[in-house]
Protein backbone atom coordinates (compact mmCIF):
# COMPACT_ATOMS: atom_id res chain seq x y z
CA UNK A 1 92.37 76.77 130.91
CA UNK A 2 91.03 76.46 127.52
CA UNK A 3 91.35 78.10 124.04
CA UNK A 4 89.20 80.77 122.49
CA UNK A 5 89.14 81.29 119.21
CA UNK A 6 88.59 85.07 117.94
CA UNK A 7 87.69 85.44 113.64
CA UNK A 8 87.09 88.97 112.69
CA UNK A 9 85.58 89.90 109.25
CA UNK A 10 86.91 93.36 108.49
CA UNK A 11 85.16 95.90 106.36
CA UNK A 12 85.43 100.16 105.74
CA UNK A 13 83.15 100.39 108.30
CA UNK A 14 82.42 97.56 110.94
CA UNK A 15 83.56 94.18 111.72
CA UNK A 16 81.76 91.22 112.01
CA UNK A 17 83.31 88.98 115.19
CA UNK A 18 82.74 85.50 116.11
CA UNK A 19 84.07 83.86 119.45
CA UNK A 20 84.60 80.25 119.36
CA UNK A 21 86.11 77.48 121.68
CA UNK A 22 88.64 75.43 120.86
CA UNK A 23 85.96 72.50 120.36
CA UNK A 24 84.05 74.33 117.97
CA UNK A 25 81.26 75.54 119.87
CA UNK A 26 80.02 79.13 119.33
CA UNK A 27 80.56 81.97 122.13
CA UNK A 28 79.61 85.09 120.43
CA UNK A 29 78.42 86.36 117.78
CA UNK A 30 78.25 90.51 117.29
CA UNK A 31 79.45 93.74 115.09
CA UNK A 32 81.69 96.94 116.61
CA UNK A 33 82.20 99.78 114.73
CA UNK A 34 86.03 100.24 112.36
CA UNK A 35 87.00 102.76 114.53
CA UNK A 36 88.62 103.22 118.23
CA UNK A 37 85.83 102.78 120.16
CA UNK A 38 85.10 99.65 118.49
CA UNK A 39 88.19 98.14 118.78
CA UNK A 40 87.96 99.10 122.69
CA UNK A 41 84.17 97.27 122.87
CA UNK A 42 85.99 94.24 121.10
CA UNK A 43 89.15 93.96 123.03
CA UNK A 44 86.37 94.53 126.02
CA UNK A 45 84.22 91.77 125.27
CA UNK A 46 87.63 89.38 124.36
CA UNK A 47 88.52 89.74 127.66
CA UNK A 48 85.46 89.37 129.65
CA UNK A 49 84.54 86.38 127.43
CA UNK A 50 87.81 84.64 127.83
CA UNK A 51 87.94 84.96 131.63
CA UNK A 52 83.92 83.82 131.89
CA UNK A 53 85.19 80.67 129.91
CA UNK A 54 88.44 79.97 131.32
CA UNK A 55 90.16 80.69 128.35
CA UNK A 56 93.76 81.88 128.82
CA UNK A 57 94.83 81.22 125.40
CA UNK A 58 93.54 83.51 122.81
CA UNK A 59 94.11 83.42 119.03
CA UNK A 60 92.68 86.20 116.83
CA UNK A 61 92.37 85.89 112.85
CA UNK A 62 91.27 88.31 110.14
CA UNK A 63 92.05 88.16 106.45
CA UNK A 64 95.32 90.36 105.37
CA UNK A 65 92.68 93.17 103.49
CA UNK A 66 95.95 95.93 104.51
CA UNK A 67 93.94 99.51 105.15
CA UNK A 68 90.69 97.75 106.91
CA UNK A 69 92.71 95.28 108.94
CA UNK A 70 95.38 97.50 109.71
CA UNK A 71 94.32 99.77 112.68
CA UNK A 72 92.22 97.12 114.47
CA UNK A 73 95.01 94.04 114.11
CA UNK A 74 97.91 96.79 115.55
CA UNK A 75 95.62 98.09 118.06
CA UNK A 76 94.48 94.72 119.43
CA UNK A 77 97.80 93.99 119.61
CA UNK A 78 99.25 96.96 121.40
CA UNK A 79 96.57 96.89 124.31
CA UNK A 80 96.89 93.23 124.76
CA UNK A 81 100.14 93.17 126.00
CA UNK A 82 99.30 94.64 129.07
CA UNK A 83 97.18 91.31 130.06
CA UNK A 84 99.94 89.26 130.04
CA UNK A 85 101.26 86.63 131.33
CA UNK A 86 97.76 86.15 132.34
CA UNK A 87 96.24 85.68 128.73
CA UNK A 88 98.44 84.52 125.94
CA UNK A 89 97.07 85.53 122.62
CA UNK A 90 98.59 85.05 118.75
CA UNK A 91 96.94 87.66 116.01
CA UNK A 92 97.03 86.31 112.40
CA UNK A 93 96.76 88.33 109.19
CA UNK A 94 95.00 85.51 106.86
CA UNK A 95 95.47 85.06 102.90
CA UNK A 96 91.89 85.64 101.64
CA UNK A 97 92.05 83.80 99.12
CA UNK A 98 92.61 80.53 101.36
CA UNK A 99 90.05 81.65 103.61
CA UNK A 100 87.83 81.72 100.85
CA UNK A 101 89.22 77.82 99.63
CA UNK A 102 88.45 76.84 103.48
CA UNK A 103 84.91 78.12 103.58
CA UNK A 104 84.18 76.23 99.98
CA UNK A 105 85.17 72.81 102.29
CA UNK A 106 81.39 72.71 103.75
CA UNK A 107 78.32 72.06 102.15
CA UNK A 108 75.84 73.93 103.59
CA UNK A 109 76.01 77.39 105.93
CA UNK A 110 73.88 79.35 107.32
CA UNK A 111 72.58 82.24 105.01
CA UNK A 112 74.04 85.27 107.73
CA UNK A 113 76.30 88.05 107.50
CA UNK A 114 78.26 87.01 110.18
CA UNK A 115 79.30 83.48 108.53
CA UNK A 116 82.69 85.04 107.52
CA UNK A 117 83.77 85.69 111.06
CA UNK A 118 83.05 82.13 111.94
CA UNK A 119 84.42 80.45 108.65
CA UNK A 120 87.62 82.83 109.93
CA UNK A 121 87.39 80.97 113.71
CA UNK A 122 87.32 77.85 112.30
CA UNK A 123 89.92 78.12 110.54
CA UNK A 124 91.94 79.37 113.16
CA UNK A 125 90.68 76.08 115.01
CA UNK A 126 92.02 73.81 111.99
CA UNK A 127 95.32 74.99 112.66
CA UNK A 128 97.75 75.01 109.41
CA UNK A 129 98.38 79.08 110.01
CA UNK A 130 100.81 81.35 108.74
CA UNK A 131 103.47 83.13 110.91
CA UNK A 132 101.54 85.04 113.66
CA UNK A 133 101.59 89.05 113.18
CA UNK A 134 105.06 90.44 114.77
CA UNK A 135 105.58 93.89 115.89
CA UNK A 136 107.54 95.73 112.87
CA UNK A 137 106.45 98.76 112.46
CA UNK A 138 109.67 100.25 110.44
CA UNK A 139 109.28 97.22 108.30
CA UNK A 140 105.82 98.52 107.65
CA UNK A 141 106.84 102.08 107.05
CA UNK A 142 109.70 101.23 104.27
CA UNK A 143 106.84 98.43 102.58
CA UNK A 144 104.16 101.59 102.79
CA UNK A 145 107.08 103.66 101.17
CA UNK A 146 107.89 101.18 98.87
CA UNK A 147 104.47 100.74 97.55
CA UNK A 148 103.99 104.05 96.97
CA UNK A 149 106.92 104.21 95.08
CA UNK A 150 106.18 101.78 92.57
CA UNK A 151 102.63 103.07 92.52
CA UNK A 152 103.83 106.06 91.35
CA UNK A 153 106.39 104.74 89.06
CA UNK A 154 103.83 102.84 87.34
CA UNK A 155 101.45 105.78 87.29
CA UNK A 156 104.17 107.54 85.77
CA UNK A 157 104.57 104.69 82.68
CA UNK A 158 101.03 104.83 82.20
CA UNK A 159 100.79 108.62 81.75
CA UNK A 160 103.91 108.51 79.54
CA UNK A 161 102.28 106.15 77.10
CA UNK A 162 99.29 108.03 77.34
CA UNK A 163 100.83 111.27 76.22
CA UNK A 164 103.18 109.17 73.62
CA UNK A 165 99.59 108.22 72.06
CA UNK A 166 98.72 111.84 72.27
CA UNK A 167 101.58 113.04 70.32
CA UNK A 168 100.84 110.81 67.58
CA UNK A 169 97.70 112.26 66.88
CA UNK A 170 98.86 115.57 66.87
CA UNK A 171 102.73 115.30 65.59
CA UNK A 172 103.44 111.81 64.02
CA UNK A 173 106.49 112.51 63.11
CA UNK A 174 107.95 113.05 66.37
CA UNK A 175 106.18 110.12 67.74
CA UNK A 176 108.16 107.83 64.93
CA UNK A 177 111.45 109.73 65.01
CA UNK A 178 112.19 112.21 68.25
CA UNK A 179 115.37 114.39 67.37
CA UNK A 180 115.60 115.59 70.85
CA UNK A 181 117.82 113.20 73.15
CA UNK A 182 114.87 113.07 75.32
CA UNK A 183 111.48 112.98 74.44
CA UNK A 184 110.10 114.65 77.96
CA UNK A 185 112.83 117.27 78.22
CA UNK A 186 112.53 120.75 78.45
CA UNK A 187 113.01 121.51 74.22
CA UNK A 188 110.98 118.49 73.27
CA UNK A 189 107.67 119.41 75.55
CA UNK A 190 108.44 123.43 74.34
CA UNK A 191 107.63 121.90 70.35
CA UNK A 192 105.21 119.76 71.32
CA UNK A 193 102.95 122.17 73.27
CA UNK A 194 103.55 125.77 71.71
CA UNK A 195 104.06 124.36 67.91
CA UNK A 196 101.95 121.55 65.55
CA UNK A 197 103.51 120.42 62.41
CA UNK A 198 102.11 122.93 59.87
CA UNK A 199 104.00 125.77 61.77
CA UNK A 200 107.00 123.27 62.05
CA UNK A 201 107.13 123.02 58.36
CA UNK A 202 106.20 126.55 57.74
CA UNK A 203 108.50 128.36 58.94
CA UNK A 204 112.35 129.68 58.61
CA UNK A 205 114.90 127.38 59.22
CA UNK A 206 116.11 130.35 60.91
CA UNK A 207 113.60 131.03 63.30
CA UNK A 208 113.03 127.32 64.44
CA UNK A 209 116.73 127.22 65.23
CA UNK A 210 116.62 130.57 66.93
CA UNK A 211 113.49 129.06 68.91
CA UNK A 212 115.58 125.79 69.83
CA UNK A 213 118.13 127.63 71.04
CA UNK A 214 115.63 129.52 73.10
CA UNK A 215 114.06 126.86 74.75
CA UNK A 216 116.95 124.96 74.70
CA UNK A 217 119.00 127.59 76.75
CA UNK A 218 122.01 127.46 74.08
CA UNK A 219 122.94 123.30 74.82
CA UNK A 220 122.74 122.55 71.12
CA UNK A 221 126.03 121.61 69.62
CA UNK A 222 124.36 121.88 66.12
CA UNK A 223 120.96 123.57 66.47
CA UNK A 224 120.45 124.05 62.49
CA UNK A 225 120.42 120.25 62.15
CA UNK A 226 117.84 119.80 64.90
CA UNK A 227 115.88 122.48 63.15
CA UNK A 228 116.50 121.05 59.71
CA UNK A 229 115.52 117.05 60.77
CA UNK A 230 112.69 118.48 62.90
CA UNK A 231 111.35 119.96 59.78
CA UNK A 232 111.48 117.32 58.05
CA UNK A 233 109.23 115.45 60.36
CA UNK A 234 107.02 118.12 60.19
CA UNK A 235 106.69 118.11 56.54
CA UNK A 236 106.14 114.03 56.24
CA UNK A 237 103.64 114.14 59.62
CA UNK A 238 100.10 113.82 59.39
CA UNK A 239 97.92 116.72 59.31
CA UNK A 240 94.91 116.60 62.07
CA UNK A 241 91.13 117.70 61.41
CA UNK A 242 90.25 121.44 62.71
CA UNK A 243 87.72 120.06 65.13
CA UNK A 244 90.68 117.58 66.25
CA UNK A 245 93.16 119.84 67.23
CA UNK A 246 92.29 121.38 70.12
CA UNK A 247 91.12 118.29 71.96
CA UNK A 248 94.53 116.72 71.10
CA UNK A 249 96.24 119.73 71.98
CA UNK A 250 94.03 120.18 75.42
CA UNK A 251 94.74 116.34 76.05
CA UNK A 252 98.83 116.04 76.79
């Protein structure tokens, strides 16, 4: 019994698939659909393919593109358990980028937009793989989780220095110099959204520190020296154009 070698070239939408022997000679070449009924036709075909060529070891590769790859490389793996012992079969998730340094080793290729698929069953051919793909789905779930995590962490940075270069435009001083122990809390966002620095600097020391205290639900050890510094800032801060301040203002 021979070897058959499967390279799949994923995409949003379809995948091109190339079946190769273990010599190098070309099986099949055809498209299914990124989607279940696809991925039924393919494991179809795999299996009618290997048993017409008396191939009972199978080895399927596709490059590691996550989303795209990631239904069709757990499915195929899933329903092909149930054909063994008969068939043995290996799925590896390839690094593109050393797919792409294998495919620059030949000279000429066809001009087709299946040549991916078979640059990807080659390779598989050449040996020199990575790991093949093990069933772990709870390491999958806490990597997904993980991801998103630090996706949203970095989101989170990005916004922050966003609305950091914001404030400057709008209330310099407190971009240089924040009195408040925390730049996002509760006090700190209540100045920067309901006051600008002319009113800052404007009005009663008394009034700013009764407004601190308001917003500030009473924390402040020494409110009038909040008020007093904050002030200060307001006086020394930039003043913005007319026609500037209500897209700064709309902007945070």
């Amino acid at each position: 019994m021979s070897q058959m070698l499967v390279g799949i070239d994923v995409s949003l939408r379809s995948h091109d698939v190339h079946f190769m022997r273990g010599n190098g000679a070309a099986l099949a070449d055809f498209s299914v659909s990124n989607d279940h009924t696809g991925a039924d036709t393919l494991i179809k075909r795999v299996l009618e393919t290997a048993e017409k060529n008396q191939c009972a070891h199978i080895q399927i590769g596709m490059e590691a593109t996550d989303q795209y790859s990631w239904h069709v490389a757990r499915y195929l793996q899933d329903q092909l358990k149930g054909y063994e012992p008969g068939y043995r079969y290996q799925i590896y998730m390839l690094n593109a980028r050393k797919v792409a340094q294998f495919k620059k080793g030949y000279d000429t290729l066809p001009k087709n937009n299946k040549i991916d698929a078979w640059v990807i069953a080659d390779h598989l051919r050449f040996g020199r793989l990575p790991s093949e793909m093990k069933e772990a789905y709870h390491y999958a779930a806490l990597q997904r989780l993980t991801r998103t995590r630090f996706h949203m962490m970095k989101e989170i940075g990005r916004n922050k220095t966003y609305f950091l270069n914001q404030l400057f435009l709008k209330f310099s001083g407190m971009r240089q110099d924040n009195p408040f122990s925390n730049i996002f809390g509760t006090t700190s966002l209540a100045v920067i959204e309901e006051l600008d620095p002319e009113t800052v600097a404007e009005m009663s020391l008394e009034d700013l520190t009764a407004f601190l205290q308001e917003r500030g639900k009473n924390r402040f050890a020494n409110p009038e020296e909040v008020a007093a510094y904050l002030q200060k800032l307001g006086r020394s801060s930039f003043r913005s154009n007319k026609t500037m301040k209500y897209p700064v203002n709309l902007s945070p």
